[in-house]
PDB file of N, CA and C in Angstrom:
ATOM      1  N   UNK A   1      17.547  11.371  -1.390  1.00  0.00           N
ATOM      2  CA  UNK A   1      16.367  10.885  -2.074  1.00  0.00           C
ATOM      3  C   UNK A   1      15.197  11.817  -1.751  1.00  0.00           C
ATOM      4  N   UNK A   2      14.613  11.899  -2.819  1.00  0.00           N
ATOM      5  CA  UNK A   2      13.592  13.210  -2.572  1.00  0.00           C
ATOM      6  C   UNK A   2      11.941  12.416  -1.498  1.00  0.00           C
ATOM      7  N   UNK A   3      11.144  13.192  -1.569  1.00  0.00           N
ATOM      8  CA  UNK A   3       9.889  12.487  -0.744  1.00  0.00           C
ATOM      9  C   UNK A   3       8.684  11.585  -1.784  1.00  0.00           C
ATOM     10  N   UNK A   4       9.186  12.184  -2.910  1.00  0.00           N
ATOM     11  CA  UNK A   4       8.467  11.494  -4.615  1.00  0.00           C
ATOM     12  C   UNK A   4       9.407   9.962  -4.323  1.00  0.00           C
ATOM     13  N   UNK A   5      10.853  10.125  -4.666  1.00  0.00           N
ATOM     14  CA  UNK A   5      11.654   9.128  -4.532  1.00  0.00           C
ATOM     15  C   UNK A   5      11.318   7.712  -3.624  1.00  0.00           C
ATOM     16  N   UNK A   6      10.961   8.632  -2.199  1.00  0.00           N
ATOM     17  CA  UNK A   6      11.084   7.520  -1.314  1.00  0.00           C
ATOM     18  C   UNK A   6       9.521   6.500  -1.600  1.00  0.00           C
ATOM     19  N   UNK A   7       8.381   7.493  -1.995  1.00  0.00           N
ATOM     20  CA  UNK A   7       7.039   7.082  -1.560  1.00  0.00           C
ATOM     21  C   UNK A   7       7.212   6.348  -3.389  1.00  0.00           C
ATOM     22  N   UNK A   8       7.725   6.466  -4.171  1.00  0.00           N
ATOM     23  CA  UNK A   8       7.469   5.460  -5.360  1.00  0.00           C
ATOM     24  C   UNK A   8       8.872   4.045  -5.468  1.00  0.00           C
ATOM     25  N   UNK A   9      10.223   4.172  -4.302  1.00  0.00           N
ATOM     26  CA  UNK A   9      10.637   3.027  -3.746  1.00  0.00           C
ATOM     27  C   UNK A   9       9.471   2.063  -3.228  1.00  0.00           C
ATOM     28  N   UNK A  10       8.940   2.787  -2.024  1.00  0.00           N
ATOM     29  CA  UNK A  10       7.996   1.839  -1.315  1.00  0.00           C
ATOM     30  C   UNK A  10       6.983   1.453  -1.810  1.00  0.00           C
ATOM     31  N   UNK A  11       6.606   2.085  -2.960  1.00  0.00           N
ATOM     32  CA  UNK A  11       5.398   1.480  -3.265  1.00  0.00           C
ATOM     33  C   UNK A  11       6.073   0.006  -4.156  1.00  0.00           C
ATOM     34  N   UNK A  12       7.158   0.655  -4.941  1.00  0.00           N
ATOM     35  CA  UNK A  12       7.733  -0.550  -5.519  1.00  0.00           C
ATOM     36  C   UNK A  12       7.804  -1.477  -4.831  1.00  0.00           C
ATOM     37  N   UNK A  13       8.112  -1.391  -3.466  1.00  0.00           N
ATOM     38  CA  UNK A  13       8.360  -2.528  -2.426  1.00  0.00           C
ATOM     39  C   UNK A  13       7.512  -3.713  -2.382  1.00  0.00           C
ATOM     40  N   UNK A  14       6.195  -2.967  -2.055  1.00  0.00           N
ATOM     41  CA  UNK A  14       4.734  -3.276  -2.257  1.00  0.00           C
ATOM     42  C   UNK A  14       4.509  -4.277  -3.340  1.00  0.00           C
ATOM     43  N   UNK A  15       4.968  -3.715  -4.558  1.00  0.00           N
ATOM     44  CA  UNK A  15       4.791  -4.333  -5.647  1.00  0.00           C
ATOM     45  C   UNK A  15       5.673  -6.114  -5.924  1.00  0.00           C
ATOM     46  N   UNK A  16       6.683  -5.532  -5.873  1.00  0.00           N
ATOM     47  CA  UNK A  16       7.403  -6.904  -5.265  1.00  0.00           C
ATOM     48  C   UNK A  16       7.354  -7.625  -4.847  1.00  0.00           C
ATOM     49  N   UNK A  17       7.101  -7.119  -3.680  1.00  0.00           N
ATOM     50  CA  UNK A  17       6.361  -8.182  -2.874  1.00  0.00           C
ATOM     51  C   UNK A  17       5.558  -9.090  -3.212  1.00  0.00           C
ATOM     52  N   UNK A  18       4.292  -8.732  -3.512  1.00  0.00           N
ATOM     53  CA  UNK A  18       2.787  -8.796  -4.290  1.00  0.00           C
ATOM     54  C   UNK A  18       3.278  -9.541  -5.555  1.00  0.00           C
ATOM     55  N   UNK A  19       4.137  -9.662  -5.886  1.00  0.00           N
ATOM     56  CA  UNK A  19       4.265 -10.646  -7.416  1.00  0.00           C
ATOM     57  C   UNK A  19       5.187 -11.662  -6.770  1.00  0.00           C
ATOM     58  N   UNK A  20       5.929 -11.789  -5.986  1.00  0.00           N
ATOM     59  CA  UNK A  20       6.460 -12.513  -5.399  1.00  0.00           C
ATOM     60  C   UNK A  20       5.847 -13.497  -4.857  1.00  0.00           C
ATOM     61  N   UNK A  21       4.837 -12.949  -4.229  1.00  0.00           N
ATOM     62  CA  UNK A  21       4.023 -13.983  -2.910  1.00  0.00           C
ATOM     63  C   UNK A  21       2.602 -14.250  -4.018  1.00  0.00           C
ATOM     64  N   UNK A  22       2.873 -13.834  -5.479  1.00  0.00           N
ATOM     65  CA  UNK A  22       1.417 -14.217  -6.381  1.00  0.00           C
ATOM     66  C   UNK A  22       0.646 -15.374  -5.892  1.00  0.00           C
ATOM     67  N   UNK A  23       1.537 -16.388  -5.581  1.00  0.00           N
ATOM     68  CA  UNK A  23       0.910 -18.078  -5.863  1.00  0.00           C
ATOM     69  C   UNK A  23      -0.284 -17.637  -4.221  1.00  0.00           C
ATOM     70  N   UNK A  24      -0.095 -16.494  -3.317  1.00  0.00           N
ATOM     71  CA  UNK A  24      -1.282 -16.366  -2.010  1.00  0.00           C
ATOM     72  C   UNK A  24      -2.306 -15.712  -2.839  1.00  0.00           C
ATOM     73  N   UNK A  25      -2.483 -15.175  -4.328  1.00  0.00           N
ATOM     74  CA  UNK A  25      -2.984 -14.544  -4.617  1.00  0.00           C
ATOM     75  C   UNK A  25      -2.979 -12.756  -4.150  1.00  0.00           C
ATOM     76  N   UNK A  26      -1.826 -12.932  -3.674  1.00  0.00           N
ATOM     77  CA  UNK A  26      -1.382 -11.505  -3.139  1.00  0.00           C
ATOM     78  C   UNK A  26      -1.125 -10.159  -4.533  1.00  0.00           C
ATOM     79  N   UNK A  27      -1.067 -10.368  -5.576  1.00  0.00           N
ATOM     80  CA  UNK A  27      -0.816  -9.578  -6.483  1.00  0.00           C
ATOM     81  C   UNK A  27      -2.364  -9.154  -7.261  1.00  0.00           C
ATOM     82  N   UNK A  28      -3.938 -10.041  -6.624  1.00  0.00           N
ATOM     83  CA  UNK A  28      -5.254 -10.226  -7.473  1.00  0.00           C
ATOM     84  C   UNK A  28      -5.702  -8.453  -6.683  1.00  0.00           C
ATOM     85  N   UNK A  29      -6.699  -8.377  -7.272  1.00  0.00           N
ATOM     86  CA  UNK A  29      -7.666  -7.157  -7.520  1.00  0.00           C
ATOM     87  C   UNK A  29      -7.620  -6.751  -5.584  1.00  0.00           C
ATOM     88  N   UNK A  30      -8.140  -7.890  -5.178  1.00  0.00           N
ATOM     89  CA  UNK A  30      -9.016  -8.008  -3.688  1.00  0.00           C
ATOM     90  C   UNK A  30      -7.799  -6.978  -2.911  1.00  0.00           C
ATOM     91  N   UNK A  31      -6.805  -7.715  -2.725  1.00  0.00           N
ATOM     92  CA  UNK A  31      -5.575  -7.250  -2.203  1.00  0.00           C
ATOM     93  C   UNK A  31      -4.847  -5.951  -2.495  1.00  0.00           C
ATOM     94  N   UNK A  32      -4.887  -6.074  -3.958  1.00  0.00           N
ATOM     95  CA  UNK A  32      -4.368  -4.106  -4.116  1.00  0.00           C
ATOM     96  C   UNK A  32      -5.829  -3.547  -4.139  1.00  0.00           C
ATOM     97  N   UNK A  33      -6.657  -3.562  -3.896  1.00  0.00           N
ATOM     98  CA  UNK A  33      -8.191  -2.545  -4.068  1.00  0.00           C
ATOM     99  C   UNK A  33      -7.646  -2.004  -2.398  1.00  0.00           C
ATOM    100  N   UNK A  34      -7.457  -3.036  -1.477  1.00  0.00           N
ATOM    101  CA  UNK A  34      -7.317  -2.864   0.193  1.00  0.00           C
ATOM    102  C   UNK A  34      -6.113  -2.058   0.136  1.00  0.00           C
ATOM    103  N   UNK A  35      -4.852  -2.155  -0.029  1.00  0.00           N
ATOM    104  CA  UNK A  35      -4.199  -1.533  -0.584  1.00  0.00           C
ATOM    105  C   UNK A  35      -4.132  -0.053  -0.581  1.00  0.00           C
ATOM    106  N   UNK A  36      -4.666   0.168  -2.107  1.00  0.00           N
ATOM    107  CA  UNK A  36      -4.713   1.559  -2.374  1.00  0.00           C
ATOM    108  C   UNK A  36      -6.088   2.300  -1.481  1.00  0.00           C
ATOM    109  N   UNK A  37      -6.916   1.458  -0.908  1.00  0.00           N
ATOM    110  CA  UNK A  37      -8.116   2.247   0.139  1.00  0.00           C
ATOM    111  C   UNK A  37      -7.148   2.800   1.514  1.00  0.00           C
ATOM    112  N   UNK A  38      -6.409   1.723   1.619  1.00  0.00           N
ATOM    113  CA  UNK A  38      -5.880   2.040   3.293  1.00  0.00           C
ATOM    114  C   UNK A  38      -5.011   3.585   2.888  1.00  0.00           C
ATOM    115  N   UNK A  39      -4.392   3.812   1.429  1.00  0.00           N
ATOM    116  CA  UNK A  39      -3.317   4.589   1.400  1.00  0.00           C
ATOM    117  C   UNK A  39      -3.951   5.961   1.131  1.00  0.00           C
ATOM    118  N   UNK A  40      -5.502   5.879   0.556  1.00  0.00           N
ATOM    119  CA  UNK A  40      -6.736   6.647   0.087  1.00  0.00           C
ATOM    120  C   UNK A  40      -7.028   7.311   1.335  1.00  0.00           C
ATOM    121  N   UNK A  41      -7.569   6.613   2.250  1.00  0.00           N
ATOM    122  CA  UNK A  41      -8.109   7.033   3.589  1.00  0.00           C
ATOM    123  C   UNK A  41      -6.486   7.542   4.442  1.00  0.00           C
ATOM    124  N   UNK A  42      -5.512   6.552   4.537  1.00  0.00           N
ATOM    125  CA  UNK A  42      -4.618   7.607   5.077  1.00  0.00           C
ATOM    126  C   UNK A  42      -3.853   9.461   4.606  1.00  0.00           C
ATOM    127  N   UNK A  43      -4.385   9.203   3.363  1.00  0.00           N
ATOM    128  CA  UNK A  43      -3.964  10.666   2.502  1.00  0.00           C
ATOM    129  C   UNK A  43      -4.795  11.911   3.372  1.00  0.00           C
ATOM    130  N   UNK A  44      -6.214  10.897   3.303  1.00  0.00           N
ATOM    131  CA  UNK A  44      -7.077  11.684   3.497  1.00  0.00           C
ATOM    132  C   UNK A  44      -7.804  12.189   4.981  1.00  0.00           C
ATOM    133  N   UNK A  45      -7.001  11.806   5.598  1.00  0.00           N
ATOM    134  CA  UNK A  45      -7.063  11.401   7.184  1.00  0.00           C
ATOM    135  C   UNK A  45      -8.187  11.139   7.904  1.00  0.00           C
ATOM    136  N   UNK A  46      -8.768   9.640   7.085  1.00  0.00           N
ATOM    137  CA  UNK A  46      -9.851   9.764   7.150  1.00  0.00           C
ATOM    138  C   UNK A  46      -9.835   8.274   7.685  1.00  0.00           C
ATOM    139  N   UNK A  47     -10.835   7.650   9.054  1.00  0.00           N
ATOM    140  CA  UNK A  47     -10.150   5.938   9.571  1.00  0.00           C
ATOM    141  C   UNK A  47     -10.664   4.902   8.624  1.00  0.00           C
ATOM    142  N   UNK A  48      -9.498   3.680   8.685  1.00  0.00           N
ATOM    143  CA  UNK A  48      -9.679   3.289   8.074  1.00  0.00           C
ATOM    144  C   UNK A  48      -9.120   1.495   9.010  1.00  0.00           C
ATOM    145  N   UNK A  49      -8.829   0.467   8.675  1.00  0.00           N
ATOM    146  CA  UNK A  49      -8.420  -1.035   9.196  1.00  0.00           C
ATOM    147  C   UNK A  49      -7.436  -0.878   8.728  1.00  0.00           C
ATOM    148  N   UNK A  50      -6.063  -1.101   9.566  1.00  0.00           N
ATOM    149  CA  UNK A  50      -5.160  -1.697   8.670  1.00  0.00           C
ATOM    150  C   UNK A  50      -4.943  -3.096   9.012  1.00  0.00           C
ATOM    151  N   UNK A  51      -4.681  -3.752   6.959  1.00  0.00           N
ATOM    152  CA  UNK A  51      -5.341  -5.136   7.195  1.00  0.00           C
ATOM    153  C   UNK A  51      -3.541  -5.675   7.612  1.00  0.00           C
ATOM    154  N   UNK A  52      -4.496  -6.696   8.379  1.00  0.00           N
ATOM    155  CA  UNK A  52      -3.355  -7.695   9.258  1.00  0.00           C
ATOM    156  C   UNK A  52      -2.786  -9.346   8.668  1.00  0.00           C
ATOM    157  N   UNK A  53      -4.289  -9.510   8.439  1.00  0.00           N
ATOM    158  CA  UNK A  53      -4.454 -11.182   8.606  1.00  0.00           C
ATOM    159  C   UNK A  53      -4.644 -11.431   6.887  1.00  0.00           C
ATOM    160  N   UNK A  54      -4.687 -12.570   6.719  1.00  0.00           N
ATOM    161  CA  UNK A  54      -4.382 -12.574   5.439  1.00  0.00           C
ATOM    162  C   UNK A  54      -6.678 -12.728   4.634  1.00  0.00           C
ATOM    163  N   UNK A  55      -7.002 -13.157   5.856  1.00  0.00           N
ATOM    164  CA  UNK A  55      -8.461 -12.341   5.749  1.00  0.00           C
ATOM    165  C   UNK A  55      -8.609 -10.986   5.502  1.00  0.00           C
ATOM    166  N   UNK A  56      -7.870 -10.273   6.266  1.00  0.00           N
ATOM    167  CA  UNK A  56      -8.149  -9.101   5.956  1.00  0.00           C
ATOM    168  C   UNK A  56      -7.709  -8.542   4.563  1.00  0.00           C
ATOM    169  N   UNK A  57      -6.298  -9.318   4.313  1.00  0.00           N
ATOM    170  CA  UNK A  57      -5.785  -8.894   2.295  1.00  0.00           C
ATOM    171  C   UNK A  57      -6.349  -9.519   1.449  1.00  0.00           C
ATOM    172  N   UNK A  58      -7.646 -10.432   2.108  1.00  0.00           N
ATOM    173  CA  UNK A  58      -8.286 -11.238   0.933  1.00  0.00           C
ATOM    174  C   UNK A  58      -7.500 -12.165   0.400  1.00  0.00           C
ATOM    175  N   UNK A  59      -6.237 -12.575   0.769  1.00  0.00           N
ATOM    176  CA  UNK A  59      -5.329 -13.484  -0.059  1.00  0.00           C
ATOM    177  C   UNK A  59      -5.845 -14.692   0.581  1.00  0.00           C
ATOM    178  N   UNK A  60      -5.283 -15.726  -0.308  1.00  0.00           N
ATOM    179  CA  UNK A  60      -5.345 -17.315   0.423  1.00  0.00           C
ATOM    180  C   UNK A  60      -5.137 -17.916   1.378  1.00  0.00           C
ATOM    181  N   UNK A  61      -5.556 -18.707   1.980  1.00  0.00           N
ATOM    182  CA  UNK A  61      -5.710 -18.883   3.348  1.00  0.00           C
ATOM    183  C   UNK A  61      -4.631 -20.621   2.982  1.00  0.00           C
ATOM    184  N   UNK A  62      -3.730 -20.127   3.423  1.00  0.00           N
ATOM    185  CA  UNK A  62      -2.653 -21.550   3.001  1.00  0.00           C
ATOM    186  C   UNK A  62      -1.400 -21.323   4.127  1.00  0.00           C
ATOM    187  N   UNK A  63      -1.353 -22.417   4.078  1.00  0.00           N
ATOM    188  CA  UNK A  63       0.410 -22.437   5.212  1.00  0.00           C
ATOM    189  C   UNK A  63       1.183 -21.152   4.326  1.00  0.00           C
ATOM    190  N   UNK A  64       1.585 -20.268   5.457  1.00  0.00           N
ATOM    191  CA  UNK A  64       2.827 -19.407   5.306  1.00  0.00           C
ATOM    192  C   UNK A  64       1.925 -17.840   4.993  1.00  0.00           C
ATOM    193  N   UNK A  65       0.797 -18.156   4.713  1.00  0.00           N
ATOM    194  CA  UNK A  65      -0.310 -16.873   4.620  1.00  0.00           C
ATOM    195  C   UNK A  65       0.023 -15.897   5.274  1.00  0.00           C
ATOM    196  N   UNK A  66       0.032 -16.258   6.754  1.00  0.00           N
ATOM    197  CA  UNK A  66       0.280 -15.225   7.909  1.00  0.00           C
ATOM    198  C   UNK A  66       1.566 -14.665   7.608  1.00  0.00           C
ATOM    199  N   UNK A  67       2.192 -15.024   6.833  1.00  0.00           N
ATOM    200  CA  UNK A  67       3.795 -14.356   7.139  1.00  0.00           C
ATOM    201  C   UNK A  67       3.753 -13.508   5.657  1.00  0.00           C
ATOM    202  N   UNK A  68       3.361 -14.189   4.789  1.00  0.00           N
ATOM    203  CA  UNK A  68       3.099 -13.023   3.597  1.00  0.00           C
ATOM    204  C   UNK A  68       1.586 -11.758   3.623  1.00  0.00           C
ATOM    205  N   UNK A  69       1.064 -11.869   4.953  1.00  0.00           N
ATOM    206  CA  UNK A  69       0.040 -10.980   5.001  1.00  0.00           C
ATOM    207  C   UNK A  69       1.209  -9.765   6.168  1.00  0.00           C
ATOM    208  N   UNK A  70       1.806 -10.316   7.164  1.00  0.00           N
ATOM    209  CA  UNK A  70       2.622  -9.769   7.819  1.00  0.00           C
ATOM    210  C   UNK A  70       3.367  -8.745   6.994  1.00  0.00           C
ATOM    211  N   UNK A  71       4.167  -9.302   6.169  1.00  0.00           N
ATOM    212  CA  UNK A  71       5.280  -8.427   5.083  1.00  0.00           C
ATOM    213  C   UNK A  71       3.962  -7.840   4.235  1.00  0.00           C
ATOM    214  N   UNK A  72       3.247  -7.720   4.031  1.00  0.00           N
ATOM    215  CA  UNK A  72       2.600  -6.967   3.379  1.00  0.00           C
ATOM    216  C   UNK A  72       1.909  -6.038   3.637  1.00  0.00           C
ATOM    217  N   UNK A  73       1.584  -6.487   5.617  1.00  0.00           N
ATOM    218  CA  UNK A  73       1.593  -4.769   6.065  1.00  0.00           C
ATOM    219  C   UNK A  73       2.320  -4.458   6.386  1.00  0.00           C
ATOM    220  N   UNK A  74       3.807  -4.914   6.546  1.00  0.00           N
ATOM    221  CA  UNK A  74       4.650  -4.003   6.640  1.00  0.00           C
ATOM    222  C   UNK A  74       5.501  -3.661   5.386  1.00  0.00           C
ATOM    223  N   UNK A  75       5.011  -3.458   4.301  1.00  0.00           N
ATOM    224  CA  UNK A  75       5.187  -2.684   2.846  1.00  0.00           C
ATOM    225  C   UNK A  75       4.237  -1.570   3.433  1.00  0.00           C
ATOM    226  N   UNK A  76       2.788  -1.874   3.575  1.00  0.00           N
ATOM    227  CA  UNK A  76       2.102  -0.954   3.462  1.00  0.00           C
ATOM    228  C   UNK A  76       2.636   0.234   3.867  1.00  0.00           C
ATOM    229  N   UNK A  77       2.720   0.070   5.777  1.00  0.00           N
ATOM    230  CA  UNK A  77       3.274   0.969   6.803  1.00  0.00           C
ATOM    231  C   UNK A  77       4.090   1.671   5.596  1.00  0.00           C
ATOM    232  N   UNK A  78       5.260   1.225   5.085  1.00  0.00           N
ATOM    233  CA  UNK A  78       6.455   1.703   4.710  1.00  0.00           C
ATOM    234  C   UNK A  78       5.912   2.930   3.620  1.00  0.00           C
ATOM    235  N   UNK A  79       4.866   2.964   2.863  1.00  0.00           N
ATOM    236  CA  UNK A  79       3.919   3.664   2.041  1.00  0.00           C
ATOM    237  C   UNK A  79       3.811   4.649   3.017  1.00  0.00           C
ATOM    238  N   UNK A  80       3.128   4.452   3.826  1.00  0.00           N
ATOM    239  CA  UNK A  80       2.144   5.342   4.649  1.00  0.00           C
ATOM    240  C   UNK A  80       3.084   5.936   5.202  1.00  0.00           C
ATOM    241  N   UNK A  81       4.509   5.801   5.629  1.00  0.00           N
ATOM    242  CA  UNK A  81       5.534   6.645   6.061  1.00  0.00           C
ATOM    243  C   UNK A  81       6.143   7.539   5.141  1.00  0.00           C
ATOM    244  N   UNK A  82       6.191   6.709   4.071  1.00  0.00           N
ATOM    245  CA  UNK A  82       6.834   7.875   2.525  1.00  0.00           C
ATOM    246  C   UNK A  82       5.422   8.548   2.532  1.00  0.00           C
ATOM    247  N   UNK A  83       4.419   8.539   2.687  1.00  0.00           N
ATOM    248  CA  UNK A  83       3.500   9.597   2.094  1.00  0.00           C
ATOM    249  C   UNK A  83       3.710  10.716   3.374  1.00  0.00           C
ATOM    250  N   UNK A  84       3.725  10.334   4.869  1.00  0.00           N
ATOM    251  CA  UNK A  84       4.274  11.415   6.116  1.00  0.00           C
ATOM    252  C   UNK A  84       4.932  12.132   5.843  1.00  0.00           C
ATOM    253  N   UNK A  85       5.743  11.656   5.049  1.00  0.00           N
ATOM    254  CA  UNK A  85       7.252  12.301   4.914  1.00  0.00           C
ATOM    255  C   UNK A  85       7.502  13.422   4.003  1.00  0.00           C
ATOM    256  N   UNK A  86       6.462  13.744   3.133  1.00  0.00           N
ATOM    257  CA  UNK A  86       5.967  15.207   2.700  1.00  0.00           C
ATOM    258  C   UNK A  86       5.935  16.421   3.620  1.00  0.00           C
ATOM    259  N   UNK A  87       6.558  17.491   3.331  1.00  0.00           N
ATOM    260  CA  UNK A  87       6.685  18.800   3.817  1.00  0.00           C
ATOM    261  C   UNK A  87       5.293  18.953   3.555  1.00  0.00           C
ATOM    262  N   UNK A  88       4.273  20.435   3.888  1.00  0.00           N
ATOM    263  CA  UNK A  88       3.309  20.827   3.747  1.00  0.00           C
ATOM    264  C   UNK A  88       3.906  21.627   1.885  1.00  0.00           C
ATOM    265  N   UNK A  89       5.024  22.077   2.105  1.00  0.00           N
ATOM    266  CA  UNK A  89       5.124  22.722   0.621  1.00  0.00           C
ATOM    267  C   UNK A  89       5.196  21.629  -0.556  1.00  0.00           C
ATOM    268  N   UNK A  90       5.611  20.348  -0.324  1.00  0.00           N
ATOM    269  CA  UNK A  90       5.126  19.322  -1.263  1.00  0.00           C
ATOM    270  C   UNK A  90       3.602  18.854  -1.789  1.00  0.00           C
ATOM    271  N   UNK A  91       2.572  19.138  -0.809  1.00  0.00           N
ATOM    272  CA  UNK A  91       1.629  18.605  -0.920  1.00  0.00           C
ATOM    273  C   UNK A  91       0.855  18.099  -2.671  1.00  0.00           C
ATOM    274  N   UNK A  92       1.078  19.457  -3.162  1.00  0.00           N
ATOM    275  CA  UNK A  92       0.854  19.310  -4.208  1.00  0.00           C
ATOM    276  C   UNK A  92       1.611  18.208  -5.866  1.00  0.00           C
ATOM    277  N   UNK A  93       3.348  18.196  -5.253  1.00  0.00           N
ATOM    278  CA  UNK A  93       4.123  16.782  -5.428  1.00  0.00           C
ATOM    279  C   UNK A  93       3.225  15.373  -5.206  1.00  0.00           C
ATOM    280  N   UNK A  94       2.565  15.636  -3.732  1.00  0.00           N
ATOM    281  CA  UNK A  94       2.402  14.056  -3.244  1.00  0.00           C
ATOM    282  C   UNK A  94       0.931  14.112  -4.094  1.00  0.00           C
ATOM    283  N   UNK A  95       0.099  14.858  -4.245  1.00  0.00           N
ATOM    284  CA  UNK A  95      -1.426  14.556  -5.080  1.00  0.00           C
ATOM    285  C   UNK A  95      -0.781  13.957  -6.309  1.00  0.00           C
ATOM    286  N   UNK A  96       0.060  14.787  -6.893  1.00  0.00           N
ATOM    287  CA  UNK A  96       0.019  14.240  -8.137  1.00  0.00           C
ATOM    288  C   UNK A  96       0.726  13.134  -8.624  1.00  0.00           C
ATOM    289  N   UNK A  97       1.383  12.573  -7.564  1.00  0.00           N
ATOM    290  CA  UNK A  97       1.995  10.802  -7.450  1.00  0.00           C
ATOM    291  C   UNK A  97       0.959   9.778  -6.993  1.00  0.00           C
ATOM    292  N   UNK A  98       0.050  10.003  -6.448  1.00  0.00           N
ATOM    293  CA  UNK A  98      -1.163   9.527  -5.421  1.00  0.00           C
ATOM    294  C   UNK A  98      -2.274   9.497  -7.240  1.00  0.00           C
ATOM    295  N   UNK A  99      -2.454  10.378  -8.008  1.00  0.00           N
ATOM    296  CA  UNK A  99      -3.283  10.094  -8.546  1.00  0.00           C
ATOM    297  C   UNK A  99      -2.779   9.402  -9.764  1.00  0.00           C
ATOM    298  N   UNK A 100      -1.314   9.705  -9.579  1.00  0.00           N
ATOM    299  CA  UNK A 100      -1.278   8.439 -10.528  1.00  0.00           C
ATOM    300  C   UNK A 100      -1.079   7.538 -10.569  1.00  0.00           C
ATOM    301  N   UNK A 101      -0.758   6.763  -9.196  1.00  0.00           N
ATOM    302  CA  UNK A 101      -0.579   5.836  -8.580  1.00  0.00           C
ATOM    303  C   UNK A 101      -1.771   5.232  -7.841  1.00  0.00           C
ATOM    304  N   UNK A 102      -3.049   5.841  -7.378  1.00  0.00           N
ATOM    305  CA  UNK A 102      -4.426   4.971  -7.249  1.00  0.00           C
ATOM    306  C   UNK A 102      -5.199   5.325  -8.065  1.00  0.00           C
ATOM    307  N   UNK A 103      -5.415   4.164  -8.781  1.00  0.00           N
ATOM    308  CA  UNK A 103      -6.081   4.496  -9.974  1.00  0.00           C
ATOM    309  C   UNK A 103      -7.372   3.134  -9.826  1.00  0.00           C
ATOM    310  N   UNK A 104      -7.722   2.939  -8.686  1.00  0.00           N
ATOM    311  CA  UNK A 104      -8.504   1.612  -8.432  1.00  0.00           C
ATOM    312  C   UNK A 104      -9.886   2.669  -7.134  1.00  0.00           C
ATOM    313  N   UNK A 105      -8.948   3.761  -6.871  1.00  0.00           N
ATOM    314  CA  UNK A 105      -9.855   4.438  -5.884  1.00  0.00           C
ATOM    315  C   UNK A 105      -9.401   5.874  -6.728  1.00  0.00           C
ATOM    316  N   UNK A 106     -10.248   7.024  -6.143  1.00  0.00           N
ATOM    317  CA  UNK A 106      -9.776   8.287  -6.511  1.00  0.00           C
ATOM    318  C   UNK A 106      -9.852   9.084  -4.835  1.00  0.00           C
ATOM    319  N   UNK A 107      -8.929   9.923  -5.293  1.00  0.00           N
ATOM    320  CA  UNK A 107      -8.907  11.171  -4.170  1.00  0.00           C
ATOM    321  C   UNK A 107      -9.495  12.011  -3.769  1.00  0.00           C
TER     322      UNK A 107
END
């Protein structure tokens, strides 16, 4: 699987997730804006929170919250490892998956 491959699996992951766990409001604006910032600032190696709590994903604050804010940073992580996982001779591969894939922030 190539490093394009792996980082548009995981994002799918992400996505899944996020429509799955909709009824926390996990799939609304608040949640992917945090999202694509954490993956913005990690491109860019620039600090940033990674969100934990389901305060921090902006999702609903309801029994089982904590466990769908949990799996949802650990989608994120899984992002932020497919984007590592670029050679320096890819770089230019990973911009142009990144811009078409945050389209809520720019690069």
């Amino acid at each position: 699987m190539s490093s394009v491959e792996k980082l548009e699996a995981a994002w799918k992951e992400f996505e899944t997730l996020t429509a799955e766990t909709s009824g926390f409001g996990s799939a609304d604006t608040e949640p992917d804006g945090e999202f694509q910032h954490c993956i913005r600032q990690h491109y860019l190696r620039r600090p940033y929170q990674m969100p934990v709590t389901p305060e921090d994903w902006q999702i609903f604050e309801m029994a089982g919250a904590k466990a769908v804010a949990r799996r949802m940073t650990g989608k994120l992580k899984k992002v932020l490892k497919a984007i590592d996982s670029f050679k320096p001779e890819e770089h230019a591969a990973l911009r142009e998956c990144l811009d078409g894939m945050l389209w809520r922030v720019s690069i």
